[in-house]
Structures are given as structure tokens and as C-alpha cells.
Protein backbone atom coordinates (compact mmCIF):
# COMPACT_ATOMS: atom_id res chain seq x y z
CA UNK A 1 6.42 48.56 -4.14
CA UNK A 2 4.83 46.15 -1.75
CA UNK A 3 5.81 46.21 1.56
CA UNK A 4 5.33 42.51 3.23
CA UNK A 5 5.25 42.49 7.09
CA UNK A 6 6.58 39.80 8.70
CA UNK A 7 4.90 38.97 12.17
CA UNK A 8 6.13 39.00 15.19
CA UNK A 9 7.43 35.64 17.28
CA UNK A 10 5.34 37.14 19.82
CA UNK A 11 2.36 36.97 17.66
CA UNK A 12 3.18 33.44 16.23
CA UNK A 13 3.61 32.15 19.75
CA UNK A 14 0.53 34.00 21.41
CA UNK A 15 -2.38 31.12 20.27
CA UNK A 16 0.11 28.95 22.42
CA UNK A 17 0.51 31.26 25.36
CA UNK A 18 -1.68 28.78 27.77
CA UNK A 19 0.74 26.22 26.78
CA UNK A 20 3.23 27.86 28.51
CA UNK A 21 2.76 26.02 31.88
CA UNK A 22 2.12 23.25 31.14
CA UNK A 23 4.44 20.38 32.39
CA UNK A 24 4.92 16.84 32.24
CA UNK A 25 2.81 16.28 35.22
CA UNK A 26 -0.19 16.34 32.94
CA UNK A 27 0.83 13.00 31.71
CA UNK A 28 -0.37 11.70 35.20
CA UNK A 29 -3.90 12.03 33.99
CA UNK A 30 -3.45 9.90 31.11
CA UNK A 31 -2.18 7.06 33.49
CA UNK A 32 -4.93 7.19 36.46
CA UNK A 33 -7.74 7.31 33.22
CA UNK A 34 -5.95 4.24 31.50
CA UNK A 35 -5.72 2.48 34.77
CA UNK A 36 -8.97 2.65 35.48
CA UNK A 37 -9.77 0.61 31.91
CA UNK A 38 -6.70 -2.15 32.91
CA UNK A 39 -8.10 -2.75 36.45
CA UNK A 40 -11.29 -2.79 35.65
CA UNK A 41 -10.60 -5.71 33.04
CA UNK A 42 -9.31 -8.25 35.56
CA UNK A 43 -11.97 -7.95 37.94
CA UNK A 44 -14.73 -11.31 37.96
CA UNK A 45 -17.75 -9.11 37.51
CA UNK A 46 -18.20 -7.50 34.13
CA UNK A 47 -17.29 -3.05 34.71
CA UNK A 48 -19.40 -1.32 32.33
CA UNK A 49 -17.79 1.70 30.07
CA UNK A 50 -14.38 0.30 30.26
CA UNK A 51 -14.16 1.15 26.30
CA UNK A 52 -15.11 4.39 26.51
CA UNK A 53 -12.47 4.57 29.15
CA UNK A 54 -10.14 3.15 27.64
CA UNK A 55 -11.00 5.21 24.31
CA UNK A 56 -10.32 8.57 26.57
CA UNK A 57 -6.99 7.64 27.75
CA UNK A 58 -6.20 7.29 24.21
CA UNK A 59 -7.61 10.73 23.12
CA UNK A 60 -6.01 12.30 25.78
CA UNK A 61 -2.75 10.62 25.30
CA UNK A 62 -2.64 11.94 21.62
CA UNK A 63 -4.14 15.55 22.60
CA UNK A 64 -1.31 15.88 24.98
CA UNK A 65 1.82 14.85 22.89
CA UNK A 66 0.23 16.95 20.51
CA UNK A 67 0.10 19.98 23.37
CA UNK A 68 3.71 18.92 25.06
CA UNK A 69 5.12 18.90 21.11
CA UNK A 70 3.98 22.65 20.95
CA UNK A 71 5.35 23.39 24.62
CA UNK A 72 8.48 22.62 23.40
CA UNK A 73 8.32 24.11 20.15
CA UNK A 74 7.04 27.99 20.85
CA UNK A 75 8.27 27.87 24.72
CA UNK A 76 11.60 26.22 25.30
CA UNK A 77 12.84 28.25 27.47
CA UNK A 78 10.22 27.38 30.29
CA UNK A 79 10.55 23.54 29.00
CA UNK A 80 14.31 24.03 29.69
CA UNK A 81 13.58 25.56 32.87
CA UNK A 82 11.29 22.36 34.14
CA UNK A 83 13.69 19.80 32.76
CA UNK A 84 16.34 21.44 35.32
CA UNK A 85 13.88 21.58 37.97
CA UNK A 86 14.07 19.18 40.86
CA UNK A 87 10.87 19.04 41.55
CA UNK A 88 9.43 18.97 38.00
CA UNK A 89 11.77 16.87 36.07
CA UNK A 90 10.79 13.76 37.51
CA UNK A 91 7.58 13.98 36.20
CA UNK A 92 8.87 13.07 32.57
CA UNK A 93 8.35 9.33 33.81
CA UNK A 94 5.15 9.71 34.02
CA UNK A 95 5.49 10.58 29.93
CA UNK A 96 6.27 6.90 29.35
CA UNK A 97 4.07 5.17 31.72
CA UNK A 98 1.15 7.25 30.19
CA UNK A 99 1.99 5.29 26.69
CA UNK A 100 2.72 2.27 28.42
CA UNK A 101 -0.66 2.16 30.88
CA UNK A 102 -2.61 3.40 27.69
CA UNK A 103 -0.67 -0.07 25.90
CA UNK A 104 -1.23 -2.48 28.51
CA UNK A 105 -5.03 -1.31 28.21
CA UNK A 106 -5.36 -1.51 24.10
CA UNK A 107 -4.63 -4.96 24.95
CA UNK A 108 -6.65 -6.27 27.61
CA UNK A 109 -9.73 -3.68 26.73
CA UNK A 110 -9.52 -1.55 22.96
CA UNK A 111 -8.91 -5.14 21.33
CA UNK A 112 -12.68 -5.48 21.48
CA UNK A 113 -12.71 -1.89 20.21
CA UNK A 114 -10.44 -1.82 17.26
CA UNK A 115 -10.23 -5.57 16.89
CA UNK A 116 -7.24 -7.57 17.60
CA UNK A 117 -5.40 -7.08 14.08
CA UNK A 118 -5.15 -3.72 15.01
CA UNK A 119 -5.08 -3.62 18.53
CA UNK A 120 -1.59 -5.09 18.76
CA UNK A 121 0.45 -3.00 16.57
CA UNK A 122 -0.88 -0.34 18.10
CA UNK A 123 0.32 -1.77 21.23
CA UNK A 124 3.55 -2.72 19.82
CA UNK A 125 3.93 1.42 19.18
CA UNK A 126 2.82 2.29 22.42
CA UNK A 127 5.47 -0.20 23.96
CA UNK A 128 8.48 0.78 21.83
CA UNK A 129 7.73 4.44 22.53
CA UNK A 130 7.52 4.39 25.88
CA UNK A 131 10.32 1.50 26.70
CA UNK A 132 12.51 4.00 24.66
CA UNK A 133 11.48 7.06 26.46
CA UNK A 134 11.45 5.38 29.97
CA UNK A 135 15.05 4.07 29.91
CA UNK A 136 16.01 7.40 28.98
CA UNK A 137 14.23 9.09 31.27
CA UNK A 138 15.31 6.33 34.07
CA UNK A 139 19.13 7.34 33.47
CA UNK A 140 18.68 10.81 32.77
CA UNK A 141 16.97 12.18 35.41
CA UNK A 142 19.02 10.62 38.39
CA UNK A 143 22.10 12.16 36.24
CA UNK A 144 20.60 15.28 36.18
CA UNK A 145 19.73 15.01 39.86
CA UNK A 146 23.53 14.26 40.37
CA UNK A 147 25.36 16.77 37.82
CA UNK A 148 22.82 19.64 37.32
CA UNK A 149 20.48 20.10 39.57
CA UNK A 150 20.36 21.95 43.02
CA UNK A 151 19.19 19.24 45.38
CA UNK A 152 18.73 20.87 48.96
CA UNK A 153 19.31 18.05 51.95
CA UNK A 154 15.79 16.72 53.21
CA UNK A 155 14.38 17.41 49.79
CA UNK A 156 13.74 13.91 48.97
CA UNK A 157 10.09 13.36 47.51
CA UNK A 158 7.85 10.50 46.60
CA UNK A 159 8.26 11.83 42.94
CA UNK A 160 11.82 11.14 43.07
CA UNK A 161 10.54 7.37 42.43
CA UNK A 162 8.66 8.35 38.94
CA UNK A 163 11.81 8.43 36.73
CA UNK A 164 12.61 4.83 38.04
CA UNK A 165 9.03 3.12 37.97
CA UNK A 166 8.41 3.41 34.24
CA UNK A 167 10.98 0.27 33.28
CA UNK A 168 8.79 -1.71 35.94
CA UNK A 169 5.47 -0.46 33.88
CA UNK A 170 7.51 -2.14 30.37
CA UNK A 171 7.74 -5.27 32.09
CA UNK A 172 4.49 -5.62 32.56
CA UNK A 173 3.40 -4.69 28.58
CA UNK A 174 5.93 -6.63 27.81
CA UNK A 175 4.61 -9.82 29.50
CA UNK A 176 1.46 -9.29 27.57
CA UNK A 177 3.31 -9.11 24.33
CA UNK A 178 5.15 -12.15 24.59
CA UNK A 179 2.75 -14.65 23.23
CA UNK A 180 1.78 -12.66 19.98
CA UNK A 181 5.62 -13.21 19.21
CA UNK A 182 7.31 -16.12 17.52
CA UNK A 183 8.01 -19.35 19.88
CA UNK A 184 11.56 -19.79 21.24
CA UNK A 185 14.26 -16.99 21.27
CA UNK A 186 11.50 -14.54 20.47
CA UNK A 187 9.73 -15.32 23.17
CA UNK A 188 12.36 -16.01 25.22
CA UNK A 189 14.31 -12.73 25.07
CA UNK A 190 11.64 -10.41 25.48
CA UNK A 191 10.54 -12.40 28.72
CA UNK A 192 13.66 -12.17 30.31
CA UNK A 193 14.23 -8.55 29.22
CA UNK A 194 11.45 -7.62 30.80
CA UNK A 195 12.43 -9.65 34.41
CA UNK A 196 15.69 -7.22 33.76
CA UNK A 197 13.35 -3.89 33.85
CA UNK A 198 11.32 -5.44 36.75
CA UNK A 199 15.04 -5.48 38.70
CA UNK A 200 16.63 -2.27 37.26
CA UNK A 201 13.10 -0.86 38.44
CA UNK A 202 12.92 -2.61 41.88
CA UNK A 203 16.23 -1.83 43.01
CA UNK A 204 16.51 1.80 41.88
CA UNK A 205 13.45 1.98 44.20
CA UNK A 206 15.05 0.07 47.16
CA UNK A 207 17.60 3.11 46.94
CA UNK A 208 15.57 5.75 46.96
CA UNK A 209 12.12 4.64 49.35
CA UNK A 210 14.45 5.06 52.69
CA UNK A 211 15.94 8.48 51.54
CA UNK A 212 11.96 9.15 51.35
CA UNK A 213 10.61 8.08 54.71
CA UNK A 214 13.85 9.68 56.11
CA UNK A 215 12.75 12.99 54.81
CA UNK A 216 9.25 12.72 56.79
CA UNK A 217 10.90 11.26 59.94
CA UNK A 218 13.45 13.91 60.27
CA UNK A 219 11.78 17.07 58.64
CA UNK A 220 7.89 16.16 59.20
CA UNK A 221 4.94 16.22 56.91
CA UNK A 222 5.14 17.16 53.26
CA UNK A 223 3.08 20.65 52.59
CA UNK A 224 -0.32 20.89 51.91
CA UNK A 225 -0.35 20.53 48.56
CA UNK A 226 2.42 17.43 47.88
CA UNK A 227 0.99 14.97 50.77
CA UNK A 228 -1.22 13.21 47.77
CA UNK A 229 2.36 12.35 46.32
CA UNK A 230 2.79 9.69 49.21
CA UNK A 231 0.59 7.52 47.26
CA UNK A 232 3.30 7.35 44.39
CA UNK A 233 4.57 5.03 46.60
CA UNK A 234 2.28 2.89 45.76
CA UNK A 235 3.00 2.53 42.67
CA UNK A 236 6.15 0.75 42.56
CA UNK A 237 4.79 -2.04 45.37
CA UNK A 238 1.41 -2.51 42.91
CA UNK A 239 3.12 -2.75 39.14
CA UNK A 240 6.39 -5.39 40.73
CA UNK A 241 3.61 -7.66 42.04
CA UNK A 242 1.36 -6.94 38.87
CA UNK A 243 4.64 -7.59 36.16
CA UNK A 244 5.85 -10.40 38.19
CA UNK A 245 1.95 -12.08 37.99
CA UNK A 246 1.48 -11.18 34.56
CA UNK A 247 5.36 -12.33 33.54
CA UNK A 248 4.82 -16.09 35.12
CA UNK A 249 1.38 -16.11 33.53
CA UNK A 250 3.48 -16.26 30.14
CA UNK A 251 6.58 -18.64 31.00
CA UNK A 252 5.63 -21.51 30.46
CA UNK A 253 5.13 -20.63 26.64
CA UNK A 254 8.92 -18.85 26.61
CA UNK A 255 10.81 -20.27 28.99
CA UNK A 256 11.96 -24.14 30.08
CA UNK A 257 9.54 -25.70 32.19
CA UNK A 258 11.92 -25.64 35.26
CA UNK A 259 12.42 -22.54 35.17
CA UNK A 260 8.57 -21.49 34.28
CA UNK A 261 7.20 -23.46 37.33
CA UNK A 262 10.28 -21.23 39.56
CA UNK A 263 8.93 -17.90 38.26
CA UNK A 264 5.43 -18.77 39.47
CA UNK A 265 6.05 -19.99 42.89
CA UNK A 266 8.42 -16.26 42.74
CA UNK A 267 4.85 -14.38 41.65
CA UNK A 268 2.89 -15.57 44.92
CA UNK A 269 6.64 -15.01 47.17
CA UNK A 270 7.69 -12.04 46.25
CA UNK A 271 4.03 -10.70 45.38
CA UNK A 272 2.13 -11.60 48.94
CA UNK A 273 4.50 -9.36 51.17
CA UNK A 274 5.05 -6.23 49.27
CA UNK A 275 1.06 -6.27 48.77
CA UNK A 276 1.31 -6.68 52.83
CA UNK A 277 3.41 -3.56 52.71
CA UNK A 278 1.67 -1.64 50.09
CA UNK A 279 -1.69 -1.93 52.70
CA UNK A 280 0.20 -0.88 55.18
CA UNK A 281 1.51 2.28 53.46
CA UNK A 282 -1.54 3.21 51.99
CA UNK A 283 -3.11 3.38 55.79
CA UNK A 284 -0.10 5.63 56.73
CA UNK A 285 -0.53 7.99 53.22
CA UNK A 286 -4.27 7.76 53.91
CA UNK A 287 -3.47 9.11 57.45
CA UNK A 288 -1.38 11.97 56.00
CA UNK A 289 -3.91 12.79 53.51
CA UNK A 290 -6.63 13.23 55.70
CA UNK A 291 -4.72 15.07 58.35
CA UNK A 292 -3.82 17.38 55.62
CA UNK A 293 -7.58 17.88 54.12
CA UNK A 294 -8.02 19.01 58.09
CA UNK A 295 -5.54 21.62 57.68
CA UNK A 296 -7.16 22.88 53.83
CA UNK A 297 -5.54 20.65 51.45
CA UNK A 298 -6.35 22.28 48.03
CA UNK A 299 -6.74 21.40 44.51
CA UNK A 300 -3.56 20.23 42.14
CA UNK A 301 -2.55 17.81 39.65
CA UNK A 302 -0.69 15.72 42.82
CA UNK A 303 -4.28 14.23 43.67
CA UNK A 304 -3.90 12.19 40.14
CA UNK A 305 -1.50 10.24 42.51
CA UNK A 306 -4.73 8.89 44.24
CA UNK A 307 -5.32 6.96 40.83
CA UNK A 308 -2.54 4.83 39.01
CA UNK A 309 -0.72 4.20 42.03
CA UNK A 310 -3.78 2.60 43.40
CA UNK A 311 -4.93 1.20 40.15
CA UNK A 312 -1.45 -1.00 40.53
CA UNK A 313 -2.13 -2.60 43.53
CA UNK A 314 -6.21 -3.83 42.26
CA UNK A 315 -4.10 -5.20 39.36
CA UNK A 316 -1.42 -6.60 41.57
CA UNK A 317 -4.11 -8.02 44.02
CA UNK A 318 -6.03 -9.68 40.63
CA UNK A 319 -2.87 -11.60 39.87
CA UNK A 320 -2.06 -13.16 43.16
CA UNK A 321 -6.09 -13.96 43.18
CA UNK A 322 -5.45 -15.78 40.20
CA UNK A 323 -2.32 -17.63 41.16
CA UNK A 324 -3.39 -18.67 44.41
CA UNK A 325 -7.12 -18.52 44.33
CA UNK A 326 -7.94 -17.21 47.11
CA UNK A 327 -11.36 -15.13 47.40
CA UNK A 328 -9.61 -12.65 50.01
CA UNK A 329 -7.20 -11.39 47.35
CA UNK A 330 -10.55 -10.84 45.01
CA UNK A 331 -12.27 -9.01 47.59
CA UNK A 332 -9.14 -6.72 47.96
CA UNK A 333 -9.27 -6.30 44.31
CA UNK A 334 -12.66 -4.58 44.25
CA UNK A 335 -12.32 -2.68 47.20
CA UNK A 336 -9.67 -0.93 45.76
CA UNK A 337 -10.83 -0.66 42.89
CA UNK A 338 -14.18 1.27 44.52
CA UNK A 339 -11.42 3.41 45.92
CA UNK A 340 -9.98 4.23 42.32
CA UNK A 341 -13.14 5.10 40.51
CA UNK A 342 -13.96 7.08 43.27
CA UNK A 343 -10.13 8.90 43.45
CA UNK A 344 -10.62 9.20 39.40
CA UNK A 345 -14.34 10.73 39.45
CA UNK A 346 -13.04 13.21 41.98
CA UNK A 347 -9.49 14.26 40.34
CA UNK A 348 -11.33 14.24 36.98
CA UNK A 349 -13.71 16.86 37.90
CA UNK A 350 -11.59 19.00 39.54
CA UNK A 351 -9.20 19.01 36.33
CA UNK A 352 -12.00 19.87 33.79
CA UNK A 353 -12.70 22.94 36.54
CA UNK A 354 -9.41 24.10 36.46
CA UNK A 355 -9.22 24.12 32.84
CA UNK A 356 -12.65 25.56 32.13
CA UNK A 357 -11.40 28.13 34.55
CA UNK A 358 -7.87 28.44 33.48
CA UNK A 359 -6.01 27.95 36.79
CA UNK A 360 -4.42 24.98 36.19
CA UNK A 361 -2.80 26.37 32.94
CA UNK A 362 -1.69 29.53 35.04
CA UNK A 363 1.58 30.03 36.15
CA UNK A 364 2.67 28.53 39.50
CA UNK A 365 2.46 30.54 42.82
């Protein structure tokens, strides 16, 4: 008789054991290297690599839904255990901004890679999937927050906002889909659908920025190792003027013409003074940072918030350039965007470190 020995679910699991750790802040990554491709593409001098960039955002993208699939799969308890987390669950918006950032750029940059004809089905994917997963993730959380999770007073975080900025992110692919749809209610639809995301997005924001800065007034600094989140900020300032620019760049091919020439003049309004604000935050974050790099700021995946968050307001800047034509918006473009290539260069290294060196997979402190 043959005896046939089953293996363990210790051994199945242990080629996965670095997976163990790994969270949906990873997705982060994804977003500040696609960013990096979209901003680059609106700026008036030609960037060289964008392709390649744009080419890794996509390899990475697919690597890590390959990697997050097998989290789930061989360790669900710990993937159960950062969904009820307060501090880690809000991270899963940053799962569908990395599809959507990674869509907005197969558009504007991998069209010249994979041609056109393939370039916006591919884009089409990338948009459904992370629309889908960003809604979700937009309720869900927040309920969580509410229902399940332990939320301590004076907790509030800049990464509270993540869960809520990922509808703004589909408003701004979807304003870049609209013209490979069919004229009239197409068209039409998806435009306004995606000025409803921009205002589900905005507004979920306007609830949550004061509970923020309230948090730093009354309690102080973040620690060490969270003060890069204040850039996340950011984030929701750059994509609203960014979906708002690229959303009147396409209504006048959707919309009536009354209402087209409205929805510019709202691109330049609404657009010129959160930019004002989102310069004046990133002087205070800056501010923070550096007082914290004084004090031995180390290492972590929250320095990816130097990236997209940034990367949204050169791509917020380029479309007020382009509606109103002034050179100062231009040159506010490329200065950030010096500061993003330089924030990506730096976070980009330090990741390939860590995971050469296996600290970043290790389990938290």
C-alpha cells in the first residue's frame, strides 16, 4: 500500500510568507510612478522616458494585483486584520487610483506605445475597474470607520481623505474617455457622471480636511514617520482643478453650448483658488516635513505621498495654463514637476532598498 502525504497549509503557504505584510499602501507606488508619465505629458517641452515610465506603472500595477490576490488568498487573516484597521484601511483607495492614474496615462502616453486601437480598451478596463472599486471603497470605508472600527478622538489623519479622492481621480479618466464614445447621450451621460464624482469627491473632502487640521492644532505634529502624509492633502486640491480642466476641455463635444461655455469659465473659477490654497499648504507640509527630517524622519512607504499628490497639482497647474494662457501657470507646472521627479527618484530608491533588504516586507514595529 502507498501511503500519499498530504502537505501541510503551512508548507503551501510558506513561498508566500513575505506576502504576509504586505498592505494596500503598496498601491501608492503605482500612483506616484504613473503620475510621473501623466504630468510629464502636458508639459510644453518634450520629457524623455515617459514610455518607459509609463510601461513600469503598468508592470507594477499587474505584479501587485497579482501579489495583493495571493495576500488574500494564503493570509486572510492579516488581510482581515488591515481591512479593520483605522489606520490601514484607508489605504484601499489608493487600490483604485493606482488603476485609474495607470488609465489616465495609457491614454495620454502608452497610446504611442501600444497604439491607439489598443490603448483605449485597455483604458476602458482600467476605468471600469477602478470606478467600481473606488465607489466601493468610497462608501465602505467611512462605514467601517462609523460601525466597526475603534476610532480614538484626535485620530484624524490625512489618509482619512484616500477612500474619498479616488471618485475625483474617475472624473478625470472619464473626461478623457468621453470623445472616443458615441455623440449625444453617450457623451453626454458619462460627462455629467463624472461632474457627479468630482462633487461626491469634493464634498466628502470639505467634511473631513477641518477634522484634519483640527487634529494638528489641538494635539500637535503628526509622528515622525506619518508627517509625509500631509501632502495627501494635496491631492484632492490638484485632481478637482485637474478633472474640472480636463472635463470643460470635452463639453463642448457632449454638452449644449450654453452650458459648455459655463463649465469653462467654472475650470479657471473654481481651479485658480484651490491651486492658491494647494501652494499654500504645500509650504506649511513642506515646513512639517523638514522640521521632522531635523528630528530623524526615517524611511516608509508614507514618503510615496511626496509623489501623486504633487503630480496633481503640475497637472492641475497645466490645465489652467491652457485655459487661460498664462506663462506663470506654465512655469508652476515645471517647477513642480522638478519637485516630483525628484520626490519619485528618492522614494523609488529607498523602496528597491527595502525590498532588496527585506524590511519593508517585515512586520510592523
Amino acid at each position: 500500500m502507498v501511503t500519499v502525504t498530504h502537505p501541510r497549509p503551512q508548507a503551501l503557504a510558506a513561498p508566500f510568507a513575505p506576502l504576509r505584510h504586505l498592505g494596500p499602501n503598496w498601491y501608492a507606488a503605482v500612483m506616484g510612478t504613473a503620475i510621473v508619465a501623466n504630468a510629464g505629458a502636458g508639459l510644453p517641452f518634450r520629457v524623455p522616458g515617459l514610455s518607459a515610465v509609463w510601461v513600469l506603472s503598468l508592470t507594477m500595477l499587474t505584479v501587485l494585483v497579482a501579489a495583493r490576490a495571493a495576500h488574500w488568498r494564503h493570509h486572510r487573516d492579516q488581510a482581515r486584520a488591515h481591512l479593520m484597521d483605522p489606520g490601514v484601511a484607508p489605504f484601499y483607495g489608493c487600490m483604485s487610483m493606482a488603476f485609474l492614474a495607470v488609465g489616465i496615462g495609457t491614454l495620454t502616453v502608452g497610446k504611442d506605445v501600444i497604439g491607439e486601437g489598443a490603448a483605449v480598451p485597455l483604458a476602458w478596463v482600467l476605468y471600469g475597474v477602478g470606478t467600481a472599486t473606488g465607489l466601493v471603497v468610497a462608501v465602505g470605508i467611512p462605514y467601517l470607520m462609523v460601525v466597526r472600527h475603534q476610532v480614538a478622538p484626535g485620530t484624524a489623519s490625512p489618509v482619512w481623505l484616500l477612500p474619498v479622492v479616488a471618485p475625483m481621480v474617475s472624473a478625470t479618466l472619464g473626461a478623457l474617455l468621453v470623445p472616443h464614445l458615441p455623440a449625444g447621450q453617450p457623451r453626454e451621460a458619462m460627462l455629467l457622471a463624472s461632474y457627479a464624482m468630482f462633487g461626491m469627491s469634493l464634498l466628502a473632502v470639505l467634511v473631513l480636511l477641518p477634522l484634519v487640521f483640527a487634529r494638528l492644532v489641538h494635539l500637535g505634529p503628526l509622528p515622525l514617520v506619518l508627517t509625509p502624509a500631509l501632502f495627501l492633502v494635496l491631492g484632492p486640491l490638484g485632481q478637482s482643478t485637474t478633472a474640472v480642466n480636463k472635463l470643460a476641455d470635452v463639453a463642448p463635444g457632449a454638452i449644449d453650448t450654453t452650458y459648455a461655455g459655463g463649465l469653462s469659465a467654472f475650470a479657471v473659477v473654481y481651479g485658480v483658488p484651490v491651486m492658491g490654497f494647494a501652494l499654500m499648504w504645500l509650504a506649511l507640509a513642506t515646513a512639517m516635513v523638514v522640521r521632522a527630517a531635523r528630528s530623524g524622519m526615517p524611511f516608509a512607504m508614507t514618503w510615496w505621498a511626496f509623489t501623486f499628490p504633487v503630480g496633481t497639482c503640475v497637472t492641475g497647474a497645466e490645465g489652467l495654463a491652457h485655459h487661460t494662457g498664462l506663462d506663470a501657470f506654465t512655469w508652476l507646472a515645471c517647477g513642480l514637476y522638478a519637485l516630483l521627479a525628484a520626490a519619485w527618484l528618492v522614494a523609488g530608491a529607498h523602496t528597491v532598498r527595502g525590498l532588496v533588504s527585506g524590511r519593508l516586507l517585515a512586520a510592523p514595529r
